[in-house]
C-alpha atoms as a PDB file:
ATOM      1  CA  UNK A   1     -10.108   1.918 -27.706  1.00  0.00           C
ATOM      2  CA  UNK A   2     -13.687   0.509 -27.496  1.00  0.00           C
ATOM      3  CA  UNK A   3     -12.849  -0.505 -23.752  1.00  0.00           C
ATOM      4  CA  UNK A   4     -11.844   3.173 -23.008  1.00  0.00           C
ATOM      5  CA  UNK A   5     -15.110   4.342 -24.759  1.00  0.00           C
ATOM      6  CA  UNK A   6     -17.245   2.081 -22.932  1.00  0.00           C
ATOM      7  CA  UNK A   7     -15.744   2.850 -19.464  1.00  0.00           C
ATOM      8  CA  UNK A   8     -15.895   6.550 -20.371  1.00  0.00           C
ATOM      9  CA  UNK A   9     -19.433   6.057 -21.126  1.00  0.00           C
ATOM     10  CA  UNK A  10     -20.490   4.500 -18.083  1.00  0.00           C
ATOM     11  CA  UNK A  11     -19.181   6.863 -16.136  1.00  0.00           C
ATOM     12  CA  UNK A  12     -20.292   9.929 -17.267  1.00  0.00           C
ATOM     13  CA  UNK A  13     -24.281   7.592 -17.127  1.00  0.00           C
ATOM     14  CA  UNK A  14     -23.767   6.726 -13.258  1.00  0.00           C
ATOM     15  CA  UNK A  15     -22.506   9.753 -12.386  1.00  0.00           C
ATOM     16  CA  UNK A  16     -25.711  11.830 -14.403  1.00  0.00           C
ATOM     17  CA  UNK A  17     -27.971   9.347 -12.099  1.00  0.00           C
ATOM     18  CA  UNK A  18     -25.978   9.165  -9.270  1.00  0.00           C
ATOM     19  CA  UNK A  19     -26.107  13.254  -8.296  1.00  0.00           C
ATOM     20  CA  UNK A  20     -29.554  13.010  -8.336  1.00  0.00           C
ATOM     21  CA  UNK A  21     -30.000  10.331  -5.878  1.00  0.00           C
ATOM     22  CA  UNK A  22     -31.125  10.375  -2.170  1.00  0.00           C
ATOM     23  CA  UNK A  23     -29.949   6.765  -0.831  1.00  0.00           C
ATOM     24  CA  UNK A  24     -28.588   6.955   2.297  1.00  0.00           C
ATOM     25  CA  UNK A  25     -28.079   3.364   2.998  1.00  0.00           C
ATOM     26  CA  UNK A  26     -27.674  -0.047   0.129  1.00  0.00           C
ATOM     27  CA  UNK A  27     -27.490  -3.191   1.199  1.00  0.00           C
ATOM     28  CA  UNK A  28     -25.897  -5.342  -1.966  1.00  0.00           C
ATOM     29  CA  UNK A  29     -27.919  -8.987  -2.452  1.00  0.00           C
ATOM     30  CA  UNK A  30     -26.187 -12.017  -1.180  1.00  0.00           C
ATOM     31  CA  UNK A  31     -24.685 -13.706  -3.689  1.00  0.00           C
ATOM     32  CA  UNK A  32     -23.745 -10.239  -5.443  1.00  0.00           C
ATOM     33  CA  UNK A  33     -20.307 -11.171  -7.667  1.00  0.00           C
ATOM     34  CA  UNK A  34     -19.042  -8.194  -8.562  1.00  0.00           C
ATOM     35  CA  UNK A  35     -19.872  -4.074  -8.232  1.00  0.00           C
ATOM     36  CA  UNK A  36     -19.090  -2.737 -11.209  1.00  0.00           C
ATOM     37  CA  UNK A  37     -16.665   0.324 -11.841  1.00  0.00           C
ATOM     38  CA  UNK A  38     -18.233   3.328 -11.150  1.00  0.00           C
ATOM     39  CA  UNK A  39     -21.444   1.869  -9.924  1.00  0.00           C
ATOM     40  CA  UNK A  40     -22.186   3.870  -7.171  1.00  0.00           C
ATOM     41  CA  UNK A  41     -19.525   7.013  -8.256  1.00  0.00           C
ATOM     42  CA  UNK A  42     -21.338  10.517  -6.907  1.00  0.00           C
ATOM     43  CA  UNK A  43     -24.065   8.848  -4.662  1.00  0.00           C
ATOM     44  CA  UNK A  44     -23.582  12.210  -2.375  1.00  0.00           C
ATOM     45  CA  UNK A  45     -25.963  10.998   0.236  1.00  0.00           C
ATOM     46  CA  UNK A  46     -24.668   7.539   0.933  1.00  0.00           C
ATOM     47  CA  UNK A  47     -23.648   6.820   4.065  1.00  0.00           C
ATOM     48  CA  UNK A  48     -23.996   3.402   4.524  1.00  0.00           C
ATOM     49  CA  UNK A  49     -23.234   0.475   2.926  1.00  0.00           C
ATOM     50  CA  UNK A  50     -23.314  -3.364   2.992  1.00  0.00           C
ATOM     51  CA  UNK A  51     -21.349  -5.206   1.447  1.00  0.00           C
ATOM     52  CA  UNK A  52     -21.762  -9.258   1.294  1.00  0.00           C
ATOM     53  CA  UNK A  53     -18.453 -11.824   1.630  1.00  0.00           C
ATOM     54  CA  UNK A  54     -19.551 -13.297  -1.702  1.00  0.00           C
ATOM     55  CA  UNK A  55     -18.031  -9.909  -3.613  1.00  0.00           C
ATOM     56  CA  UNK A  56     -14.946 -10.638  -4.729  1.00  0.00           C
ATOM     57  CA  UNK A  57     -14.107  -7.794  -7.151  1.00  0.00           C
ATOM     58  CA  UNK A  58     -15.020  -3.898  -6.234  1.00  0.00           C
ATOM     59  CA  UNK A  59     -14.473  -1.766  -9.639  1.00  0.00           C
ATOM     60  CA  UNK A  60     -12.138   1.351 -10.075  1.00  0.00           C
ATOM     61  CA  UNK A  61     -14.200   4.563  -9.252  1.00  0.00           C
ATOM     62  CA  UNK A  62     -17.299   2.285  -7.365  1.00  0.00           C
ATOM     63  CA  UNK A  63     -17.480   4.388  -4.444  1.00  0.00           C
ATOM     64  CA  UNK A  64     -15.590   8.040  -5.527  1.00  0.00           C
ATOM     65  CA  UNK A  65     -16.810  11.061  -4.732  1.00  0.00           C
ATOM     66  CA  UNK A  66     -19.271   9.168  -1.802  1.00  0.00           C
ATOM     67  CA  UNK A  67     -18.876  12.240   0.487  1.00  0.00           C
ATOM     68  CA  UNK A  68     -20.917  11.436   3.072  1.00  0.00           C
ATOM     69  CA  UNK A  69     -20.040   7.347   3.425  1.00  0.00           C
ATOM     70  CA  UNK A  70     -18.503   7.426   6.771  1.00  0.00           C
ATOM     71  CA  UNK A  71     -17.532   3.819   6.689  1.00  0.00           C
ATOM     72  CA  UNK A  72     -16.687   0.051   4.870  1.00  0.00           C
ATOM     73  CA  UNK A  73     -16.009  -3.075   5.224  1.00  0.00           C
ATOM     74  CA  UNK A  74     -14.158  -4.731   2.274  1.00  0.00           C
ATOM     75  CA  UNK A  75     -15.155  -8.460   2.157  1.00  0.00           C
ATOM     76  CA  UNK A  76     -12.724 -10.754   2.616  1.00  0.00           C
ATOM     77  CA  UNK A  77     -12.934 -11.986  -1.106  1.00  0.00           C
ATOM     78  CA  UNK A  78     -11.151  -8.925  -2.106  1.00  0.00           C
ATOM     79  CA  UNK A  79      -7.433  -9.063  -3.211  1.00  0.00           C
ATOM     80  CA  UNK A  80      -7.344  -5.854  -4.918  1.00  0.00           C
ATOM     81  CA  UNK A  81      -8.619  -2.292  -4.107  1.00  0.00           C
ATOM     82  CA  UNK A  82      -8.662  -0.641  -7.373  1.00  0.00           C
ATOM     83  CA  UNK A  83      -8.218   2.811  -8.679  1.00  0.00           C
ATOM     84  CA  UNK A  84      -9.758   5.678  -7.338  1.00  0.00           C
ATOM     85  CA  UNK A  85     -12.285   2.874  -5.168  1.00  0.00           C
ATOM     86  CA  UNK A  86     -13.137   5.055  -2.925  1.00  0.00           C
ATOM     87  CA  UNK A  87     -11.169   8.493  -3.384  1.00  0.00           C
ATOM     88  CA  UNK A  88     -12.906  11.701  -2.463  1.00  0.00           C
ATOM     89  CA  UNK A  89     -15.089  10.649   0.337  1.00  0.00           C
ATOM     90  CA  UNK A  90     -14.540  12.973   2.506  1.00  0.00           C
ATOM     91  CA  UNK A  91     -16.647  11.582   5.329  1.00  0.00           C
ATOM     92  CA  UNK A  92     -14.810   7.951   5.551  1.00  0.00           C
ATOM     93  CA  UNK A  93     -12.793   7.628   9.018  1.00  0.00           C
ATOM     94  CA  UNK A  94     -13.075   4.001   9.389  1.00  0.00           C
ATOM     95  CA  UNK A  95     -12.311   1.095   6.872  1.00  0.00           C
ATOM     96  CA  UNK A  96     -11.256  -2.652   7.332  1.00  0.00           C
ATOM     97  CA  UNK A  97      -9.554  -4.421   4.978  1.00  0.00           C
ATOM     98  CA  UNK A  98      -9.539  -7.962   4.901  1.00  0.00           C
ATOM     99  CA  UNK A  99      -6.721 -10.440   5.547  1.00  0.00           C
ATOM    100  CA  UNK A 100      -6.381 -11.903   2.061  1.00  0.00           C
ATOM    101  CA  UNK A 101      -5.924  -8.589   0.459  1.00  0.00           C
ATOM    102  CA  UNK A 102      -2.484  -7.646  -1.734  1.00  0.00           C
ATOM    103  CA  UNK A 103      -2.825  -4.902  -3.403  1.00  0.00           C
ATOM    104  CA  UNK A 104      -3.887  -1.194  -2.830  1.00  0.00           C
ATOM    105  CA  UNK A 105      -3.449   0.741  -6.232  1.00  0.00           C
ATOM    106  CA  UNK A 106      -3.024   4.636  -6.613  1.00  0.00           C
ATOM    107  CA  UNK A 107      -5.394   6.868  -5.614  1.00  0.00           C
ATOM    108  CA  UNK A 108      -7.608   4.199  -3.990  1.00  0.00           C
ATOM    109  CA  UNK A 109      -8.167   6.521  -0.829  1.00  0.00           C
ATOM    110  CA  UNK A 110      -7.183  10.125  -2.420  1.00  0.00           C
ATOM    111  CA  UNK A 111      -8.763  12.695  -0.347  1.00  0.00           C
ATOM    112  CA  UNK A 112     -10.475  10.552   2.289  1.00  0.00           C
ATOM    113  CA  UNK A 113     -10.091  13.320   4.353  1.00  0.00           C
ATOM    114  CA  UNK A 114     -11.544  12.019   7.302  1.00  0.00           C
ATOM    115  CA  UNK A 115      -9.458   9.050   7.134  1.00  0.00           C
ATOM    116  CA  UNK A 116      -7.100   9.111  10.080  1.00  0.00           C
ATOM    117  CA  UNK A 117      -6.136   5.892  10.755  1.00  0.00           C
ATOM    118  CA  UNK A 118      -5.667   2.762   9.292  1.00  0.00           C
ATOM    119  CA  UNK A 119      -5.027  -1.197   9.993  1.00  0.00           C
ATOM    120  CA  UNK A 120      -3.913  -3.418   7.030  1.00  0.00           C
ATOM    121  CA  UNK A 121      -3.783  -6.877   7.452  1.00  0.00           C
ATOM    122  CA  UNK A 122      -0.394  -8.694   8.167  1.00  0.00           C
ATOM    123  CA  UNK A 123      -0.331 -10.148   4.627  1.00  0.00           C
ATOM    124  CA  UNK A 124       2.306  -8.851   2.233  1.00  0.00           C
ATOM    125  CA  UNK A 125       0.347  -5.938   0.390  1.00  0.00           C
ATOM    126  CA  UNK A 126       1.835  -4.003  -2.261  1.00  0.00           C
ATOM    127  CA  UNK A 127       0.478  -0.257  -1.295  1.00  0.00           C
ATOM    128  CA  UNK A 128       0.426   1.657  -5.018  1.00  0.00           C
ATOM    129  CA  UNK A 129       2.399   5.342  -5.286  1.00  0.00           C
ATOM    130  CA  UNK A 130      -0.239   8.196  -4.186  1.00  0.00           C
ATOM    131  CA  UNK A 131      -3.179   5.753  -2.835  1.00  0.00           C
ATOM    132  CA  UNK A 132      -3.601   7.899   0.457  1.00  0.00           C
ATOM    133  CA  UNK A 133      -2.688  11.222  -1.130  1.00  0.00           C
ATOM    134  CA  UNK A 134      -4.563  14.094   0.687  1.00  0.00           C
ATOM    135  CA  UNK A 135      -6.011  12.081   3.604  1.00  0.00           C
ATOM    136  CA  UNK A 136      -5.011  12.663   7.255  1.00  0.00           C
ATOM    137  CA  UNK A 137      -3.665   9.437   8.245  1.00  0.00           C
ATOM    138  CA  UNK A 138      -1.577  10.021  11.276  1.00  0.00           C
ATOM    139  CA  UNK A 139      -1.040   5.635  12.211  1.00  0.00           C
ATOM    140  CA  UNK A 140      -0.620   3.028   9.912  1.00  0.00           C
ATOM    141  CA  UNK A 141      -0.546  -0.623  11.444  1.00  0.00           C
ATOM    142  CA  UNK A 142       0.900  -4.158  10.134  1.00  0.00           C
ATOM    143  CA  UNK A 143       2.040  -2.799   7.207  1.00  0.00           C
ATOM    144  CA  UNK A 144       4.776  -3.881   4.222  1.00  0.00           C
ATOM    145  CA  UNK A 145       5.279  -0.757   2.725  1.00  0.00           C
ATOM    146  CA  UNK A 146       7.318  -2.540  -0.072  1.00  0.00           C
ATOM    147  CA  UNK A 147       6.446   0.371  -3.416  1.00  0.00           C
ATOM    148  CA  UNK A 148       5.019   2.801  -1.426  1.00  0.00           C
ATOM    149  CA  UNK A 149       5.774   6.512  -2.065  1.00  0.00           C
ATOM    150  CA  UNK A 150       2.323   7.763  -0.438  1.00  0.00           C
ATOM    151  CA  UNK A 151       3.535   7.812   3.218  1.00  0.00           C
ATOM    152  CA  UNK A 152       5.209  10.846   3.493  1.00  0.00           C
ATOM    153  CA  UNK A 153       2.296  12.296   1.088  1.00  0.00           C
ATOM    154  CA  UNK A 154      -0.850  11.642   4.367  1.00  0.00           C
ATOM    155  CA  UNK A 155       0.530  13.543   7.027  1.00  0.00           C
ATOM    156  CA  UNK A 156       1.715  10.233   8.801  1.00  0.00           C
ATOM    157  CA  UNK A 157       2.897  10.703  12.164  1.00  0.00           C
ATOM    158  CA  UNK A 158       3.503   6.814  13.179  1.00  0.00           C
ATOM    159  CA  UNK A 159       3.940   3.600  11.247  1.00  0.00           C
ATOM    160  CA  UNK A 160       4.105   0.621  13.217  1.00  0.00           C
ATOM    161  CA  UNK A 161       5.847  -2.396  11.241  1.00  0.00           C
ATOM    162  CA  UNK A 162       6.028  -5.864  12.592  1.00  0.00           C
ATOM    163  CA  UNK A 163       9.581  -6.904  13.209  1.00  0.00           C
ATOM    164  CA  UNK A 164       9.055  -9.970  10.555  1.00  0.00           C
ATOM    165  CA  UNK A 165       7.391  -7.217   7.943  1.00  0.00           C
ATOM    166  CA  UNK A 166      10.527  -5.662   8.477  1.00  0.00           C
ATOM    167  CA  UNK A 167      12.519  -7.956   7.606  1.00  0.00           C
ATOM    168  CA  UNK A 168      10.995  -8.695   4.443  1.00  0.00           C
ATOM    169  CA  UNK A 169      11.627  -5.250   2.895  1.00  0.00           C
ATOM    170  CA  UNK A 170      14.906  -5.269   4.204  1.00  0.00           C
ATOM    171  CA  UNK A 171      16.121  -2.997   6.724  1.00  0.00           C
ATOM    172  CA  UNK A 172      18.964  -1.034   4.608  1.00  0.00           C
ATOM    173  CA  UNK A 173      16.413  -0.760   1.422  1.00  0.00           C
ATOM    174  CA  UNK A 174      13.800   0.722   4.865  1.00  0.00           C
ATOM    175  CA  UNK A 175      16.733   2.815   6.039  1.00  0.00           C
ATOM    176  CA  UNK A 176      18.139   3.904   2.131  1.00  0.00           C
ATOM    177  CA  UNK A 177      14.481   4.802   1.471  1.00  0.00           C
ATOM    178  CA  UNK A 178      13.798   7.487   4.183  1.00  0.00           C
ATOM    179  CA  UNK A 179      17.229   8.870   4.104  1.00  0.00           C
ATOM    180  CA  UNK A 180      16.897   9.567   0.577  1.00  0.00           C
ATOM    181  CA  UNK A 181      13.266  10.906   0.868  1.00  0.00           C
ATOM    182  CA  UNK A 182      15.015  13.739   3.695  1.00  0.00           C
ATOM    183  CA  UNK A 183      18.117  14.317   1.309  1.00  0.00           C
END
């Protein structure tokens, strides 16, 4: 319960300060561990940012509602988009996602409207239910899409799978899956 509070709490502070702001661009200090949940949730004017390969964890909410952030990088530290990371920026069209990564949870990209296409690495990632819901994806590349319920939620027009991706999922569970989506 005090977690909840305390989360609640510093939201509802960075977001206060974060509507008010003007940044266009942040470049986070070498070194730099961690970026907090919602630490930079409502920065309206942010278009830029720099992230350094010594980040290794990127809190739920850090970047929502960053409407005018047209791009990222995601060090290759990160294993884990979380929550809501970066949903409602409506400006992003280009993100890269590192090699290492494994899991994209729900609503991690919800809304990126601008968001039309998409490479995850060739590692097995676990893509959450609803983590590209409202964007405009229209190509997914090297992709397991093991858990996923969110592709036929983003417009998708192609999905590329690597013939060894393929076979990890399974090709009846692949086949089952979209037949009983069209049922």
């Amino acid at each position: 319960e005090d977690k909840r509070k305390k989360k609640e709490y510093m939201k509802n502070k960075n977001i206060q300060q974060n509507t008010i702001s003007t940044i266009k661009i942040i470049k986070i200090p070498v070194g730099t561990k961690e970026i907090e949940d919602f630490k930079f949730c409502e920065y309206i004017h942010l278009e830029s940012i720099e992230i350094p390969d010594s980040v290794t964890t990127i809190g739920e909410s850090a970047f929502s509602g960053c409407s005018s952030l047209k791009s990222i990088i995601i060090p290759s530290k990160i294993k884990k988009i979380e929550k809501s990371t970066f949903e409602n920026c409506s400006s992003l069209n280009s993100v890269k996602l590192p090699d290492g990564l494994k899991k994209i949870e729900s609503e991690a990209f919800k809304n990126c409207k601008s968001l039309r296409e998409i490479f995850i690495p060739s590692s097995n990632v676990f893509i959450s239910a609803n983590a590209f819901e409202g964007c405009k994806i229209k190509k997914l590349a090297k992709l397991n899409v093991f858990g996923s319920t969110y592709i036929l939620r983003s417009g998708l027009v192609e999905l590329v799978i690597f013939f060894k991706m393929l076979l990890f999922f399974g090709i009846l569970a692949f086949v089952a899956y979209i037949l009983n989506y069209f049922k």
